[in-house]
N, C-alpha and C. Protein backbone atom coordinates (compact mmCIF):
# COMPACT_ATOMS: atom_id res chain seq x y z
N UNK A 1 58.42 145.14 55.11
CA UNK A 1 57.65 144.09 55.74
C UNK A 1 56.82 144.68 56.89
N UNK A 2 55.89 144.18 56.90
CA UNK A 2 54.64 144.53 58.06
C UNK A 2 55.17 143.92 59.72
N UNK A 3 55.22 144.84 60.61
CA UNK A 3 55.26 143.89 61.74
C UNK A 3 53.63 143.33 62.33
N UNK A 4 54.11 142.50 62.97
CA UNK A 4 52.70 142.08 63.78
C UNK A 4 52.62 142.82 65.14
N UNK A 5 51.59 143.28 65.26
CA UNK A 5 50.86 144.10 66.51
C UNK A 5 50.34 143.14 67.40
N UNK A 6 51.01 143.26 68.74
CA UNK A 6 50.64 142.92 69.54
C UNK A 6 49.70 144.13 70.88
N UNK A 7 48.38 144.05 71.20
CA UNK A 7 48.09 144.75 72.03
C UNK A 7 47.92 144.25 73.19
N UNK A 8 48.55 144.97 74.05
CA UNK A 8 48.52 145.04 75.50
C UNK A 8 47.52 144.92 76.24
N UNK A 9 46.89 143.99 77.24
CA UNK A 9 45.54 144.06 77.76
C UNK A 9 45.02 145.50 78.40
N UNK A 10 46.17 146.09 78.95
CA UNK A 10 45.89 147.90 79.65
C UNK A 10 45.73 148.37 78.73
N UNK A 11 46.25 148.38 77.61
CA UNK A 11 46.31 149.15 75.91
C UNK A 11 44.84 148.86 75.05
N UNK A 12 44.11 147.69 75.63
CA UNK A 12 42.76 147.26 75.34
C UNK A 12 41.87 148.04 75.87
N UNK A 13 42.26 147.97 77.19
CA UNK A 13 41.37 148.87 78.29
C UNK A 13 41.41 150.16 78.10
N UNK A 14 42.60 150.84 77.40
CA UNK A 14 42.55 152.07 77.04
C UNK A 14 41.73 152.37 76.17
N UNK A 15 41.53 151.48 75.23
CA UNK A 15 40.88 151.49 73.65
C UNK A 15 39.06 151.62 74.40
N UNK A 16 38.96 150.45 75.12
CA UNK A 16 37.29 150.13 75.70
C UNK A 16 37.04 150.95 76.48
N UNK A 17 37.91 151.82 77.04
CA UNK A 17 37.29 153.14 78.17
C UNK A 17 36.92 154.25 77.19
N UNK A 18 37.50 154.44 76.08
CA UNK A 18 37.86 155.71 75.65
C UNK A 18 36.62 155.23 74.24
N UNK A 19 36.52 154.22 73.95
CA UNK A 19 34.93 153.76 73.06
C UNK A 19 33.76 154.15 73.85
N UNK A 20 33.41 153.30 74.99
CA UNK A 20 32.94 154.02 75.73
C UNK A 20 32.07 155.40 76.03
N UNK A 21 33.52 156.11 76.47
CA UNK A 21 33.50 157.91 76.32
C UNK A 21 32.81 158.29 75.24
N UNK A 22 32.81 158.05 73.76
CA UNK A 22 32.71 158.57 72.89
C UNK A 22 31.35 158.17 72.25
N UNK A 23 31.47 157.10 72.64
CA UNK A 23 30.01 156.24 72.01
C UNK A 23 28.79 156.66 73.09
N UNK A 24 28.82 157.13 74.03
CA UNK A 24 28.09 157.75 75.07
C UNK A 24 27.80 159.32 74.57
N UNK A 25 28.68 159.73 73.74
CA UNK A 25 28.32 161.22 73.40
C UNK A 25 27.38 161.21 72.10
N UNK A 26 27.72 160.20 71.27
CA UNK A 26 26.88 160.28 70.00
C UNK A 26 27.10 158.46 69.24
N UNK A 27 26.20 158.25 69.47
CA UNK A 27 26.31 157.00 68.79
C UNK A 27 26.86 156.51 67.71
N UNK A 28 28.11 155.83 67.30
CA UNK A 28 28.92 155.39 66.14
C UNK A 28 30.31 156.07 66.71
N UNK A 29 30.63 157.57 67.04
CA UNK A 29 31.33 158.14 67.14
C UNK A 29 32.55 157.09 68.01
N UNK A 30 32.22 156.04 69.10
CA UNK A 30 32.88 155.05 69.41
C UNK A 30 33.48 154.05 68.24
N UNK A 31 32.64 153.72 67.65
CA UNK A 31 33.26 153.11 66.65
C UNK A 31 34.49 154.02 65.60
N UNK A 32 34.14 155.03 65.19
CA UNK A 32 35.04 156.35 64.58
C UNK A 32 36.72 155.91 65.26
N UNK A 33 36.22 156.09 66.53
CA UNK A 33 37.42 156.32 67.54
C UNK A 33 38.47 154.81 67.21
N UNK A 34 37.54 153.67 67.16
CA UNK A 34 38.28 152.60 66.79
C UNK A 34 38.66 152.33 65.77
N UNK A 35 37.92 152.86 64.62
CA UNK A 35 38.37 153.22 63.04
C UNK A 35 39.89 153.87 63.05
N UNK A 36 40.28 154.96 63.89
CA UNK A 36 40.72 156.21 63.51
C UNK A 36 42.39 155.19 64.64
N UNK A 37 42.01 154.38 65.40
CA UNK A 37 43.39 153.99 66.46
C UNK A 37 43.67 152.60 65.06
N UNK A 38 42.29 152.06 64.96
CA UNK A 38 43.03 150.70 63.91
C UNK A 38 43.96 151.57 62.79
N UNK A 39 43.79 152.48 61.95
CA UNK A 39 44.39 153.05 60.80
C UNK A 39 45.82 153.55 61.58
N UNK A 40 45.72 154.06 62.70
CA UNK A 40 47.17 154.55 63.60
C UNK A 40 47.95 153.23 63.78
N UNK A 41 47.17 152.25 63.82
CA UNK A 41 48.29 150.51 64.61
C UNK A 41 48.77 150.44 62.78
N UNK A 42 48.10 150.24 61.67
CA UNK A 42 48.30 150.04 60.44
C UNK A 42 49.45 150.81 60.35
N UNK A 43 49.50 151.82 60.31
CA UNK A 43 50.87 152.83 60.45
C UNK A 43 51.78 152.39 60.55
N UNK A 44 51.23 152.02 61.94
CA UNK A 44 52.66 151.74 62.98
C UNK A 44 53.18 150.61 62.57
N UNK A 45 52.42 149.46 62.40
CA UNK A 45 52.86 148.24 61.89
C UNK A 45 54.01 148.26 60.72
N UNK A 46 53.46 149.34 59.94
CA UNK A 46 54.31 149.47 58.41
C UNK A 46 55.39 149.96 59.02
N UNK A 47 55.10 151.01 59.10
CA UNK A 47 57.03 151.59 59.76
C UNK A 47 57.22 151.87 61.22
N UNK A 48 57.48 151.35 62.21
CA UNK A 48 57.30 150.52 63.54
C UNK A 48 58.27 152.18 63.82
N UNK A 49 59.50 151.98 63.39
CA UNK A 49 60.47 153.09 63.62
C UNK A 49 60.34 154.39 63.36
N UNK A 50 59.33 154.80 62.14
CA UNK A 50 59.21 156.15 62.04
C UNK A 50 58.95 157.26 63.36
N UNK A 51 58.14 156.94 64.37
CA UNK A 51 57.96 157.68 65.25
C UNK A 51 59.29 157.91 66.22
N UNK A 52 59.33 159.29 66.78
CA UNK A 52 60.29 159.35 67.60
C UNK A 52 60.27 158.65 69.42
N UNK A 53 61.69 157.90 69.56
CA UNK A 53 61.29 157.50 70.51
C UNK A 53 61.23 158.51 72.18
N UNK A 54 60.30 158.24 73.18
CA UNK A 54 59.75 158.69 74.18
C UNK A 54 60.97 158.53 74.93
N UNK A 55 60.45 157.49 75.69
CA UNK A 55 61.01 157.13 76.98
C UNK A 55 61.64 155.39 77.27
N UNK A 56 63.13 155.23 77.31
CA UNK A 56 63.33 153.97 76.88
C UNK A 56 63.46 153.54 75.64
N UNK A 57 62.83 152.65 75.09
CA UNK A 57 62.65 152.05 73.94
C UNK A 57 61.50 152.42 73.35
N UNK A 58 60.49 153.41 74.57
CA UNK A 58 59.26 153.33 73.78
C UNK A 58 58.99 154.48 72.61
N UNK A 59 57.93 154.00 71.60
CA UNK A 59 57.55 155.51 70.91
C UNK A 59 56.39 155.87 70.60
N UNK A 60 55.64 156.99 70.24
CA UNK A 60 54.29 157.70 70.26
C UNK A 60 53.89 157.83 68.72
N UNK A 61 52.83 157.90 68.95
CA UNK A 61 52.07 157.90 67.62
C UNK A 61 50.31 158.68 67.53
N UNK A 62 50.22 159.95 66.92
CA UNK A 62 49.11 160.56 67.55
C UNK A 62 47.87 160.12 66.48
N UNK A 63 46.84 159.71 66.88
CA UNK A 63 45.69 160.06 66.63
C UNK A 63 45.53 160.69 65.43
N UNK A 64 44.96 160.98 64.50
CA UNK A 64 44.77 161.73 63.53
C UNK A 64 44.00 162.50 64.12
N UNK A 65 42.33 162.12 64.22
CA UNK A 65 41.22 162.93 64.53
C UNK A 65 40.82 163.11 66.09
N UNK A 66 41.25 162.15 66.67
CA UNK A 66 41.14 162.28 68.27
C UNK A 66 42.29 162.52 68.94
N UNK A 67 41.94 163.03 70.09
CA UNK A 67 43.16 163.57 70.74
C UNK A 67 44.01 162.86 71.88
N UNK A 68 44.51 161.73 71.17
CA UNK A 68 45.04 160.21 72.07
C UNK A 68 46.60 160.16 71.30
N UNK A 69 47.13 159.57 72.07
CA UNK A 69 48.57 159.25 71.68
C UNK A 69 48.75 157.39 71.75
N UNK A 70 49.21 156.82 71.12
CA UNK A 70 49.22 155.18 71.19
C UNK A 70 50.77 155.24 71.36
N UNK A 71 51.35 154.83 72.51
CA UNK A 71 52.83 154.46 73.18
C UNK A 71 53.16 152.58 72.86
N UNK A 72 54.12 152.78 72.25
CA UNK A 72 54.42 151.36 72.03
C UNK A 72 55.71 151.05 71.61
N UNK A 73 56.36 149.53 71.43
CA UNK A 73 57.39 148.93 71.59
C UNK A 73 57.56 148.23 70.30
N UNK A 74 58.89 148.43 69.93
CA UNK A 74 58.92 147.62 68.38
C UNK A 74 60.15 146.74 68.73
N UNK A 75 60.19 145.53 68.79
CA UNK A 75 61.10 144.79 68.97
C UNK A 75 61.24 143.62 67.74
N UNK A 76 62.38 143.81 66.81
CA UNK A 76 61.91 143.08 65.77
C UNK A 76 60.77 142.63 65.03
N UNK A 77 60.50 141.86 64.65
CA UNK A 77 59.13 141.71 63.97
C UNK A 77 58.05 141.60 64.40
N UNK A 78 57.74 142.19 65.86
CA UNK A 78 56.63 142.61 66.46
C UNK A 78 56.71 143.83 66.92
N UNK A 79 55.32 144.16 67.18
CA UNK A 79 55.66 145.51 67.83
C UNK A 79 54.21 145.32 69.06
N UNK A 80 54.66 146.40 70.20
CA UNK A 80 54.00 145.79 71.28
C UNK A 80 53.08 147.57 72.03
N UNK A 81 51.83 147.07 71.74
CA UNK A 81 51.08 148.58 72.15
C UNK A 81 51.00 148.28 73.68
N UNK A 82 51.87 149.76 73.97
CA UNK A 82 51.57 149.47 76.04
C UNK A 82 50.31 150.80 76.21
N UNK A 83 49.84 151.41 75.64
CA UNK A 83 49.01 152.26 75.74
C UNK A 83 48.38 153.20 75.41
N UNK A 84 47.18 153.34 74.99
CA UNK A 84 46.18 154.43 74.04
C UNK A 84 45.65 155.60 75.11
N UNK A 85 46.40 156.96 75.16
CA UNK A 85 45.81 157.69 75.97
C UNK A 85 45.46 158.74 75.67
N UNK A 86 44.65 159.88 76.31
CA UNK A 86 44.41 160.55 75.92
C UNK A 86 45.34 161.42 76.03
N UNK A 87 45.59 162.95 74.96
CA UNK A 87 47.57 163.59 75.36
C UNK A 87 47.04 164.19 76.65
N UNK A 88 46.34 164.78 77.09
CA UNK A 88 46.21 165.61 78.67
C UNK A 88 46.40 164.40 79.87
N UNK A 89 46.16 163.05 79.53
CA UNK A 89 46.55 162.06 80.82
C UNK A 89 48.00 162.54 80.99
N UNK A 90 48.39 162.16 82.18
CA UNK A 90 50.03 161.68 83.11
C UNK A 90 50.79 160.85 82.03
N UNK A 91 51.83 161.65 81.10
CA UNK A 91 52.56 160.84 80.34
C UNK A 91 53.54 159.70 81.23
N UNK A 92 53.41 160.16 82.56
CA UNK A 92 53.93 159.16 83.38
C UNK A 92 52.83 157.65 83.89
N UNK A 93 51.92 157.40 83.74
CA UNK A 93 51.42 156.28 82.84
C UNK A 93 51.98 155.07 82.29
N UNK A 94 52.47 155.60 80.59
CA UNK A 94 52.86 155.06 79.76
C UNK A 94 54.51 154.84 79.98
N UNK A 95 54.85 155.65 80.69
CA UNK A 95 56.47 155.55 81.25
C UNK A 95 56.55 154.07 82.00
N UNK A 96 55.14 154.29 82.98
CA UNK A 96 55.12 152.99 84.02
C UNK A 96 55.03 152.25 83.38
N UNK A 97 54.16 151.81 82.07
CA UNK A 97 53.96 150.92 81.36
C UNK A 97 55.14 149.90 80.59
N UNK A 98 55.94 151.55 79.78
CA UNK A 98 57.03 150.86 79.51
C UNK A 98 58.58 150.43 79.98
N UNK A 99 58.16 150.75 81.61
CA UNK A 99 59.55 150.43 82.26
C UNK A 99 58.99 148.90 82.51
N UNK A 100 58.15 148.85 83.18
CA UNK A 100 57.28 147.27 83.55
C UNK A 100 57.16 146.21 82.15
N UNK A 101 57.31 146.71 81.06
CA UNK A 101 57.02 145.86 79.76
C UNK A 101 58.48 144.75 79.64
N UNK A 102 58.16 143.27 79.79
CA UNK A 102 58.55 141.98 79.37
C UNK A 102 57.78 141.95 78.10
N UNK A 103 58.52 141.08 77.09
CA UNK A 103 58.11 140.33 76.02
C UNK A 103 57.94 138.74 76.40
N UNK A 104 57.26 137.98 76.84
CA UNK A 104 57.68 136.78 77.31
C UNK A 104 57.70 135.84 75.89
């Protein structure tokens, strides 16, 4: 069974900074970037657990073609993105992210 993806509004902002970045270097290549994280959430959705977990409850999931990691939370039949970063950011970040993460 598929979980449902929930994204994080900081996990949005990660996505729209880093479109941005890319779409500023060559036009479409932003879009690529959102191609290449939607096919990573599809993943994740299918097997929520395959990735190993980080820190807490949370777990990572890399990028195929770009060099970003997507940190997130699978709690039964959802799963919850706390953040799309790039791997050279402060993996302490996504730590903050997922010590601070409520499901309300």
């Amino acid at each position: 069974m598929t979980a449902s993806l929930v994204v994080q509004p900081e996990a949005e902002a990660d996505l729209s900074e880093a479109f941005r970045w890319y779409e500023a270097r060559r036009p479409g290549l932003g879009q690529e970037f959102l191609d290449e994280a939607s096919n990573t959430f599809s993943h994740i959705a299918v097997k929520p657990l395959h990735n190993a977990l980080v820190y807490r409850e949370s777990r990572r999931a890399t990028l195929r073609r770009f060099p970003y990691v997507v940190f997130y939370v699978a709690r039964g039949e959802r799963v919850f993105v706390l953040a799309v970063l790039h791997h050279r950011r402060d993996p302490g970040l996504a730590r903050a992210r997922a010590r601070d993460f409520k499901d309300d």
